[in-house]
Protein backbone atom coordinates (compact mmCIF):
# COMPACT_ATOMS: atom_id res chain seq x y z
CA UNK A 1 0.00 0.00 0.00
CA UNK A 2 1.10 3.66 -1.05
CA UNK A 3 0.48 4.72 2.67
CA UNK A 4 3.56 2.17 4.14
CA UNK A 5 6.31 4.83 3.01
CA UNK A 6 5.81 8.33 2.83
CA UNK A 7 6.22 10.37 -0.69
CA UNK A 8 8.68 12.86 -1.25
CA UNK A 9 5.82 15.43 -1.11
CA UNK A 10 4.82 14.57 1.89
CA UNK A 11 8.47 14.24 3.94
CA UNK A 12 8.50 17.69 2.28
CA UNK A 13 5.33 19.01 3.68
CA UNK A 14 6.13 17.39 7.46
CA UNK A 15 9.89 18.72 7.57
CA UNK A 16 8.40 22.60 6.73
CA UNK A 17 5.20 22.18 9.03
CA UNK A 18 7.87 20.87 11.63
CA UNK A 19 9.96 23.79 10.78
CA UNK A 20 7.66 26.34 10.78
CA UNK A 21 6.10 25.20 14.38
CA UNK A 22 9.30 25.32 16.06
CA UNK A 23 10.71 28.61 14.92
CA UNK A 24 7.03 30.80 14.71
CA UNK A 25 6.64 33.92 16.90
CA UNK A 26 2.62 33.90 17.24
CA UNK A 27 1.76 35.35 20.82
CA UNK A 28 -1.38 33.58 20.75
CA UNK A 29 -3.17 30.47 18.60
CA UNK A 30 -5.19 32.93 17.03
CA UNK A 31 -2.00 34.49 15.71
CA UNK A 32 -0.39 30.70 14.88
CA UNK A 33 -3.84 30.02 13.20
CA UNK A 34 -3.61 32.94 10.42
CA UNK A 35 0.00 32.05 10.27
CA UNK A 36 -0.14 28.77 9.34
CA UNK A 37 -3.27 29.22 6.95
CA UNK A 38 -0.99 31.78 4.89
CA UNK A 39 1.38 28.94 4.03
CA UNK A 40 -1.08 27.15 3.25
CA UNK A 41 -1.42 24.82 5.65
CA UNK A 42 -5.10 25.20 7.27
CA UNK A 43 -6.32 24.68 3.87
CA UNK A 44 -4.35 21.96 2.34
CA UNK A 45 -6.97 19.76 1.99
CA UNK A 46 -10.03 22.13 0.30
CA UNK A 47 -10.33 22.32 -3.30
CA UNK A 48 -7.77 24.16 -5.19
CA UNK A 49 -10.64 25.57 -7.17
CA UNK A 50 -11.76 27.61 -3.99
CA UNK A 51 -8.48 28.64 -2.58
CA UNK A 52 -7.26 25.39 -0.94
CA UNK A 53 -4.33 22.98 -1.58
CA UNK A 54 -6.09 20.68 -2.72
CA UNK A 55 -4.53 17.81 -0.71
CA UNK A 56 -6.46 15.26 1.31
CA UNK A 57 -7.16 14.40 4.65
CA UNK A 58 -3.23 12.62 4.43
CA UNK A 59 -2.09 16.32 4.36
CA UNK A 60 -4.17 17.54 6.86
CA UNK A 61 -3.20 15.10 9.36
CA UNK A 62 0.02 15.32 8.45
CA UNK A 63 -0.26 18.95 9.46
CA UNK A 64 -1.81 18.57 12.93
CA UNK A 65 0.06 15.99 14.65
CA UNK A 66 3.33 18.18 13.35
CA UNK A 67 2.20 21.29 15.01
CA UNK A 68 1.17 19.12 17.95
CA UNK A 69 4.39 17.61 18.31
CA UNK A 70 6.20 20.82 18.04
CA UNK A 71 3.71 21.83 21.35
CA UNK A 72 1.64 23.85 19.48
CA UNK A 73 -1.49 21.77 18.38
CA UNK A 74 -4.18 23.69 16.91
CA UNK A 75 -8.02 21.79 18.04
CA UNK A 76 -9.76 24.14 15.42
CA UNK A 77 -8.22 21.96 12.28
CA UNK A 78 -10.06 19.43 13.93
CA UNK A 79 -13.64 21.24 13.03
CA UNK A 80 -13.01 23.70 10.96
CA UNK A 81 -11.37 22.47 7.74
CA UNK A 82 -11.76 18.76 8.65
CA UNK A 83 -14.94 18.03 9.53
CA UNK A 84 -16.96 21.35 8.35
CA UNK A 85 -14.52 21.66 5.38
CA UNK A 86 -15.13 18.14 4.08
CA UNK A 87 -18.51 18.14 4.40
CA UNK A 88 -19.19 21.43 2.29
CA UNK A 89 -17.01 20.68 -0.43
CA UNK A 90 -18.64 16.87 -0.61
CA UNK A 91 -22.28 18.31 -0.38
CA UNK A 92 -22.95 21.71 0.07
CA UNK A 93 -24.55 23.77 -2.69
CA UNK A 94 -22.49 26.14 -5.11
CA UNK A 95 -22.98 28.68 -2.91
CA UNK A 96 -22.14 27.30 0.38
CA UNK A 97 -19.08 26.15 -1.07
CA UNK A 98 -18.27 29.82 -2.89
CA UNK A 99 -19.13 31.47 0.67
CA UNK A 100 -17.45 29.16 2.73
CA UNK A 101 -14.13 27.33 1.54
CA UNK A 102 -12.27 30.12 0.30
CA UNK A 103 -12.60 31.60 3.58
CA UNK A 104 -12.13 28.37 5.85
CA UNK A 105 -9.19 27.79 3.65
CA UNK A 106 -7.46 30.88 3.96
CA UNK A 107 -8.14 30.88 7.72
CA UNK A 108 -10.23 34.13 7.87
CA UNK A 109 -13.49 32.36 8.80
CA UNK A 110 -13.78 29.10 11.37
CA UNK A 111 -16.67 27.16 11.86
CA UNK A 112 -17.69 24.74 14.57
CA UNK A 113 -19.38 21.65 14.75
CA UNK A 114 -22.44 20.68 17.32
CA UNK A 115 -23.80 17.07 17.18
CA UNK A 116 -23.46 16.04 20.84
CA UNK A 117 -26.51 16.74 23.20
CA UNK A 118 -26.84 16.14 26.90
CA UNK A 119 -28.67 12.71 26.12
CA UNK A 120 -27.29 11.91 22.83
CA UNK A 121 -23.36 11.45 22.63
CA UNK A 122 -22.76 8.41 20.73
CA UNK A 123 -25.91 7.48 20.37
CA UNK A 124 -26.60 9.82 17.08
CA UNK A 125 -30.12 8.79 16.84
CA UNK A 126 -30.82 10.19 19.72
CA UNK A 127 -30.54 13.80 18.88
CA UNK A 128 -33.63 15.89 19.73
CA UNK A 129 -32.80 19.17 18.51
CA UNK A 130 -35.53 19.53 15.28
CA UNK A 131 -35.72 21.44 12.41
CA UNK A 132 -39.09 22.40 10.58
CA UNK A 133 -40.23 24.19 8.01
CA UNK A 134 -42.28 27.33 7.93
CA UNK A 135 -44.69 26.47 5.10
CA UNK A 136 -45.76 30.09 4.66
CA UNK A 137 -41.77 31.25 3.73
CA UNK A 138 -39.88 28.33 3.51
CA UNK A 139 -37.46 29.07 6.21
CA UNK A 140 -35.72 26.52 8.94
CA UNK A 141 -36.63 26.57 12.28
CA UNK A 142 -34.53 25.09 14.71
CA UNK A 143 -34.66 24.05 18.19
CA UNK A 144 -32.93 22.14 20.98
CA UNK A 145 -29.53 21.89 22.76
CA UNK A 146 -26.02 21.35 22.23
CA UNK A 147 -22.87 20.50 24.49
CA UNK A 148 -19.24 20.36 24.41
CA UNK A 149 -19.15 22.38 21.33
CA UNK A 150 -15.44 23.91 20.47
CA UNK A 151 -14.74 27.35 19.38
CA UNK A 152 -18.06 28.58 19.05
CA UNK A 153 -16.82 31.84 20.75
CA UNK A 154 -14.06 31.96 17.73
CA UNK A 155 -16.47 30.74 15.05
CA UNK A 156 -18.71 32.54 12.42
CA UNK A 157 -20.78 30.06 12.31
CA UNK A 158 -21.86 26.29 13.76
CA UNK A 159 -22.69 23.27 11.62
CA UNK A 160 -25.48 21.81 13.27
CA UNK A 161 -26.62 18.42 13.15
CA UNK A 162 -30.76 18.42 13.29
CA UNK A 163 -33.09 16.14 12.67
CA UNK A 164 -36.43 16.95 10.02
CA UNK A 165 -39.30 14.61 9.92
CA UNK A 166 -39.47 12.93 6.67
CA UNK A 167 -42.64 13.27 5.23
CA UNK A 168 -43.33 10.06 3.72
CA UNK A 169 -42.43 7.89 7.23
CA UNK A 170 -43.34 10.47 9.88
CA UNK A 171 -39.52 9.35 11.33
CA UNK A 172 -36.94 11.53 11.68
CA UNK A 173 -33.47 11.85 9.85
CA UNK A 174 -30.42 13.74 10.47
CA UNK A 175 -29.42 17.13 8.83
CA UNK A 176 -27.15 19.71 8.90
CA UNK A 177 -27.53 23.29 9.13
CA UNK A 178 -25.02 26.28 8.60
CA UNK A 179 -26.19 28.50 11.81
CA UNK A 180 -24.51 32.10 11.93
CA UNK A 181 -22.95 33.35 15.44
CA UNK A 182 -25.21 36.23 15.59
CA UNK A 183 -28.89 34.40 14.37
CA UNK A 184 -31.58 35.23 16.98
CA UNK A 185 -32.21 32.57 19.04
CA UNK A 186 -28.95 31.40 19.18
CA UNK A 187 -27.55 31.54 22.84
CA UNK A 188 -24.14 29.76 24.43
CA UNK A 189 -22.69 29.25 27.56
CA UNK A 190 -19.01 28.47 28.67
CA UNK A 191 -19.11 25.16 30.52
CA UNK A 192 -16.52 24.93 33.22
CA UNK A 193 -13.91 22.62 32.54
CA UNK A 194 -11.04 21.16 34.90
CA UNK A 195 -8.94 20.74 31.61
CA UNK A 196 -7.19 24.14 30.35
CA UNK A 197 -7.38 24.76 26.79
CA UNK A 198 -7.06 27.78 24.31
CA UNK A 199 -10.19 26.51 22.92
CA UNK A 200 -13.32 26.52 25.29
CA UNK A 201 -16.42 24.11 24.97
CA UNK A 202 -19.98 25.43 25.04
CA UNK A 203 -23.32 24.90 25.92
CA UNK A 204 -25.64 25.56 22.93
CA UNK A 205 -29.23 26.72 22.93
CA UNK A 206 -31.35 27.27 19.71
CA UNK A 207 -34.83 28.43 20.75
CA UNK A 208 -36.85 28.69 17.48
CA UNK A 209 -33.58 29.56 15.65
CA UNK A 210 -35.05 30.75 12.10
CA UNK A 211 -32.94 30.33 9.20
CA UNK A 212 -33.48 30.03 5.13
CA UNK A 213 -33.66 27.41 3.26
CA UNK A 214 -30.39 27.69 1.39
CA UNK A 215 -28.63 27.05 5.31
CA UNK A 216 -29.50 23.55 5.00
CA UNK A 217 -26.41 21.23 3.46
CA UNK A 218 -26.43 19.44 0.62
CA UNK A 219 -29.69 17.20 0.41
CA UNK A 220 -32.28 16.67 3.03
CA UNK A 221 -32.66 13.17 2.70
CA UNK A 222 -28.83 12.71 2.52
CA UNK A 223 -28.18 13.93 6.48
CA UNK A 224 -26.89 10.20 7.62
CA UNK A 225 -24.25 10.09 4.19
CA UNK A 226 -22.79 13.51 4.78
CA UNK A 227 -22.82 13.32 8.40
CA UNK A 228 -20.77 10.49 8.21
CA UNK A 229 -18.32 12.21 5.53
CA UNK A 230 -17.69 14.98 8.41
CA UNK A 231 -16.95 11.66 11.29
CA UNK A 232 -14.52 9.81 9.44
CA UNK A 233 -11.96 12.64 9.14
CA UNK A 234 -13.08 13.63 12.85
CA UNK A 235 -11.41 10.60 13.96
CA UNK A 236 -8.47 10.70 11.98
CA UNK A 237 -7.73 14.10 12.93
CA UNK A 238 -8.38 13.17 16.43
CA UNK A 239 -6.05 10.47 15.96
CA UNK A 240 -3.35 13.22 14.59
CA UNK A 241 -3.62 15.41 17.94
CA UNK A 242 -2.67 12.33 19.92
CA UNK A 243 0.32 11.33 18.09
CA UNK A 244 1.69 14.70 18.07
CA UNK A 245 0.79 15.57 21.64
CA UNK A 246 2.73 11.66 22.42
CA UNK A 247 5.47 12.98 20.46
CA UNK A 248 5.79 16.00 21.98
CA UNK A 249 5.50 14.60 25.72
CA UNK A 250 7.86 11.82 24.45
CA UNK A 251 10.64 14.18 23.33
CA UNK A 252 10.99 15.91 26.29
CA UNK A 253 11.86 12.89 28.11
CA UNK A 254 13.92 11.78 26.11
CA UNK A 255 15.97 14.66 26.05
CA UNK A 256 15.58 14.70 30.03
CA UNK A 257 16.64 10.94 29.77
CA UNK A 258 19.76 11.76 27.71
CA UNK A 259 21.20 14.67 30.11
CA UNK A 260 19.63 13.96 33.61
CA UNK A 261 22.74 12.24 35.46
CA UNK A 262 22.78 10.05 38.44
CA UNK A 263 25.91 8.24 39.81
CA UNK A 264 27.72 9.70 36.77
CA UNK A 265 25.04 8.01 34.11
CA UNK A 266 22.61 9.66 32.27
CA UNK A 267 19.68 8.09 33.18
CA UNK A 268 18.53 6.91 30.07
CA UNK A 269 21.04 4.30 29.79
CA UNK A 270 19.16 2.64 32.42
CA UNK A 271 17.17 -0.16 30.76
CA UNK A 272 13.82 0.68 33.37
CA UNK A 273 13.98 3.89 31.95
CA UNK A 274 14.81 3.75 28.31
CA UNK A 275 12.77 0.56 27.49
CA UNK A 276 9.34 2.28 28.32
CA UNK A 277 10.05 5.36 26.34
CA UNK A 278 11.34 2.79 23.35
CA UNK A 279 7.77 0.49 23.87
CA UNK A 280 5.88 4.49 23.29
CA UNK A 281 7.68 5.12 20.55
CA UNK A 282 6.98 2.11 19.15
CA UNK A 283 2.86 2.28 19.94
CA UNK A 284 2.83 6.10 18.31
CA UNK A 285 4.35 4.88 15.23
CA UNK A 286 2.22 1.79 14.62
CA UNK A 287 -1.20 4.27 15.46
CA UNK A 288 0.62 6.71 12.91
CA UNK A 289 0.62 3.86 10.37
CA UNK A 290 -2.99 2.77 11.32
CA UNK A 291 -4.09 6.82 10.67
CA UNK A 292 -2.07 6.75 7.35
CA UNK A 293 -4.09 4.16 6.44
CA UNK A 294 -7.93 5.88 7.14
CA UNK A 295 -6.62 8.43 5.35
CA UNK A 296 -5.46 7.12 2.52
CA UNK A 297 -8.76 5.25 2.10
CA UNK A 298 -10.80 8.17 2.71
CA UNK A 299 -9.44 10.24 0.45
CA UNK A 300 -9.38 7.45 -2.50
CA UNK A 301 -13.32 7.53 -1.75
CA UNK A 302 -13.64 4.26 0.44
CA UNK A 303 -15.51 5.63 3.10
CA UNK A 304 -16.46 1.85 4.33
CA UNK A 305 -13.06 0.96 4.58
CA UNK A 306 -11.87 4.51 6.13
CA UNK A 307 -14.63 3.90 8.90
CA UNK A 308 -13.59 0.89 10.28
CA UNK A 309 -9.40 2.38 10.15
CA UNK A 310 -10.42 6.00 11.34
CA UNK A 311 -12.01 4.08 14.43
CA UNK A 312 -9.01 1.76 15.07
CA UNK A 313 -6.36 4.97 14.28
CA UNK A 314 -8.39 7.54 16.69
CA UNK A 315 -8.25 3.76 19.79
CA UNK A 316 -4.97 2.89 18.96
CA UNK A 317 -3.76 7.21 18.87
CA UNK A 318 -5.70 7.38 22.44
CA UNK A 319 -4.53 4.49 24.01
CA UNK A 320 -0.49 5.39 22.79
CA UNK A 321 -1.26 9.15 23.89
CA UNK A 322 -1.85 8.51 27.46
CA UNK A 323 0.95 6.11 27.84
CA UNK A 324 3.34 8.45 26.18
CA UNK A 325 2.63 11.45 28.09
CA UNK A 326 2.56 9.15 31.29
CA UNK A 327 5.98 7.85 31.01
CA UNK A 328 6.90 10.81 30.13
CA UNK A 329 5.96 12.51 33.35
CA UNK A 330 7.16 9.16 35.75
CA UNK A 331 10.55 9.71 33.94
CA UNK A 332 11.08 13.48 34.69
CA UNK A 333 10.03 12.25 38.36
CA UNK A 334 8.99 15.32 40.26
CA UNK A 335 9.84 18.15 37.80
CA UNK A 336 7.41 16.38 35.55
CA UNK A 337 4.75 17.72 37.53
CA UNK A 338 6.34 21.29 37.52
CA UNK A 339 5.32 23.86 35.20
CA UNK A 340 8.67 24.44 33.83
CA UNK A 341 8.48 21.18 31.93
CA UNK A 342 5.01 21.43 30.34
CA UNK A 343 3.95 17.79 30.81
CA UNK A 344 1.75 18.15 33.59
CA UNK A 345 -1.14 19.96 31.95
CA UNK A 346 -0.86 16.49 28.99
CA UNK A 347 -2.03 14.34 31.69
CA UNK A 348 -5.58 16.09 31.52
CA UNK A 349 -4.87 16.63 27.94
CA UNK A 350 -4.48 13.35 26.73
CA UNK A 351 -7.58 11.79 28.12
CA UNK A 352 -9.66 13.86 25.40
CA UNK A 353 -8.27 10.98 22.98
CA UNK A 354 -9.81 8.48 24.79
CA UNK A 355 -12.79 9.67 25.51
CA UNK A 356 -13.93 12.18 21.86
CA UNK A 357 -15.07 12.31 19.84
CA UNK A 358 -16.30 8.51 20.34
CA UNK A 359 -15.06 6.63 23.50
CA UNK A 360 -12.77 3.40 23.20
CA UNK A 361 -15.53 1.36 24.38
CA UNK A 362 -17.76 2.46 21.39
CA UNK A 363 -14.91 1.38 19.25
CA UNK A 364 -14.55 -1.83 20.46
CA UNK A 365 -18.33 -2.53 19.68
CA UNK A 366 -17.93 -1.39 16.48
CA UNK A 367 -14.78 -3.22 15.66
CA UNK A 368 -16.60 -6.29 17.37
CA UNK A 369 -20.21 -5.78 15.60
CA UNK A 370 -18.95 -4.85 11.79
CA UNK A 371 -15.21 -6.21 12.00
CA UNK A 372 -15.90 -9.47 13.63
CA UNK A 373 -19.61 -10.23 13.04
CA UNK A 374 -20.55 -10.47 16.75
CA UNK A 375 -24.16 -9.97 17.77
CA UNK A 376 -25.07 -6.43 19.32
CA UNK A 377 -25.70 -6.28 23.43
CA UNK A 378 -27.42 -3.00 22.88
């Protein structure tokens, strides 16, 4: 498979992202944000025909866990080009895709995603907030709650998965819905989180949110198709945080390991020391190899086959995350709970893997229900 050994291109593309993260200036993420898009990188995988590189989800990837393992990791690439991105330049309307990419590509505009609810986090079909139309103008009306929602505070607008009754089955099926920042209706709250990040999460509420018709994406009875086009490269980018955020953690103690001295040997050369940091090493490059793969077959237009690898990439990122940045902390001993080092914070940090944007136990029943053929227990 093409994906085992890297193109020339794309050892290109990591060694300048690499580059570039180490040696920017940005004060803030914002700043690192329009910095990055105006090389190009936000963007790389929109449609050259609207301003964007015209790359994959490979590239993309590729991007994030670079930044991330140079300590700067930017969430928003998660939502706004990756998930948002992919799903307006797969189904949104000529317009949508004129209003939108050029300026998610260029990194002017962001846009968030809200599909979680209070009682519906994996369980999609869940989802209560409802759109319906008013007969009399043909407008969108939607209502109902959202949480854990990144960047809304940063974002111009939210794509927001809804659910319209289809009129033939009285049932309901998923839809998404380009909601601007400002729209009436259209309220947020912080929600108070132990885990410190640049971007906050939010608490959505749309109370009789009114929008037109042309805010709708792509085809109404298409909802489950595209909203599955916008998962798939979730997890993979998910899966591209983690290996750069076990990188990062991982490099620091290593070069602790090399230079930290007891009884005149650096204590790397100790085999309880260096023989952990070699088995995470090891477990971020095979979950690199497993997210090379999803991508790859998502952007060659398998989206079966990029399902079940974005789902094993996004476990097998998680699980190598939290390992990495642990034995990365137990070797710095104490100072690896100091602020000086930076590793303390990853501890929090790294749990996100494992738990969004699907859990590892979700994973495992879908591995075991459409990999293996086992019967369902729910």
């Amino acid at each position: 498979m093409t994906t085992l050994i890297e193109s020339d291109e794309h050892k290109a593309l990591r060694a300048a992202v690499s580059d570039f993260a180490r040696n920017h200036h940005a004060s803030t993420s914002g700043d690192l944000w329009r910095e990055a898009a105006k090389l190009g990188y936000i963007g790389v995988n929109l449609p050259e025909e609207y301003g964007g590189g015209g790359g994959g989800i490979a590239e993309l990837s590729l991007v994030l866990e670079e930044l991330g393992t140079a300590g700067s990791p930017l969430l928003m690439m998660i939502v706004s080009p990756a998930i948002c991105g992919t799903v307006i330049a797969r189904f949104g309307t000529d317009a949508q895709k004129r209003e939108w990419l050029p300026a998610l590509a260029d990194g002017s505009r962001l846009m968030a995603f809200g599909i979680t609810e209070p009682d519906a986090g994996s369980n999609s079909h869940r989802i209560t907030t409802t759109a319906r139309r008013d007969e009399a103008s043909g407008d969108w009306l939607l209502t109902g709650r959202k949480v854990f929602v990144s960047g809304v505070d940063i974002a111009d607008a939210t794509l927001i998965v809804g659910r319209t009754e289809d009129s033939r089955t009285g049932r309901l099926k998923p839809c998404l819905f380009i909601v601007p920042r400002d729209a009436p209706g259209f309220t947020r709250r912080p929600i108070d989180m132990e885990l410190q990040a640049v971007e906050k999460q939010f608490e959505l509420v749309l109370d009789d949110v009114r929008l037109p018709a042309e805010a709708l994406v792509g085809d109404e009875d298409a909802g489950l198709l595209q909203l599955f086009a916008g998962l798939n490269p979730e997890r993979i980018m998910t899966a591209a945080f983690a290996i750069g955020m076990g990188r990062h953690a991982l490099g620091k103690a290593i070069a602790y390991a090399r230079e930290r001295t007891v009884w005149n040997t650096p204590i790397g050369a100790h085999q309880a020391i260096a023989h952990p940091l070699a088995q995470a090493h090891i477990d971020l490059e095979l979950a690199r190899l497993m997210m090379q793969k999803a991508a790859h077959l998502y952007d060659v237009g398998d989206d079966t086959g990029a399902g079940e690898a974005a789902n094993m990439a996004k476990y097998a990122a998680g699980e190598a995350c939290v390992k990495a940045v642990d034995q990365a902390v137990h070797t710095l001993g104490g100072n690896g709970l100091t602020r000086e080092f930076g590793l303390a914070s990853l501890i929090t940090a790294s749990r996100v893997a494992r738990i969004a944007p699907v859990s590892r136990e979700m994973i495992l029943n879908y591995v075991s229900h459409q990999t293996l053929g086992l019967p369902k227990s729910y």
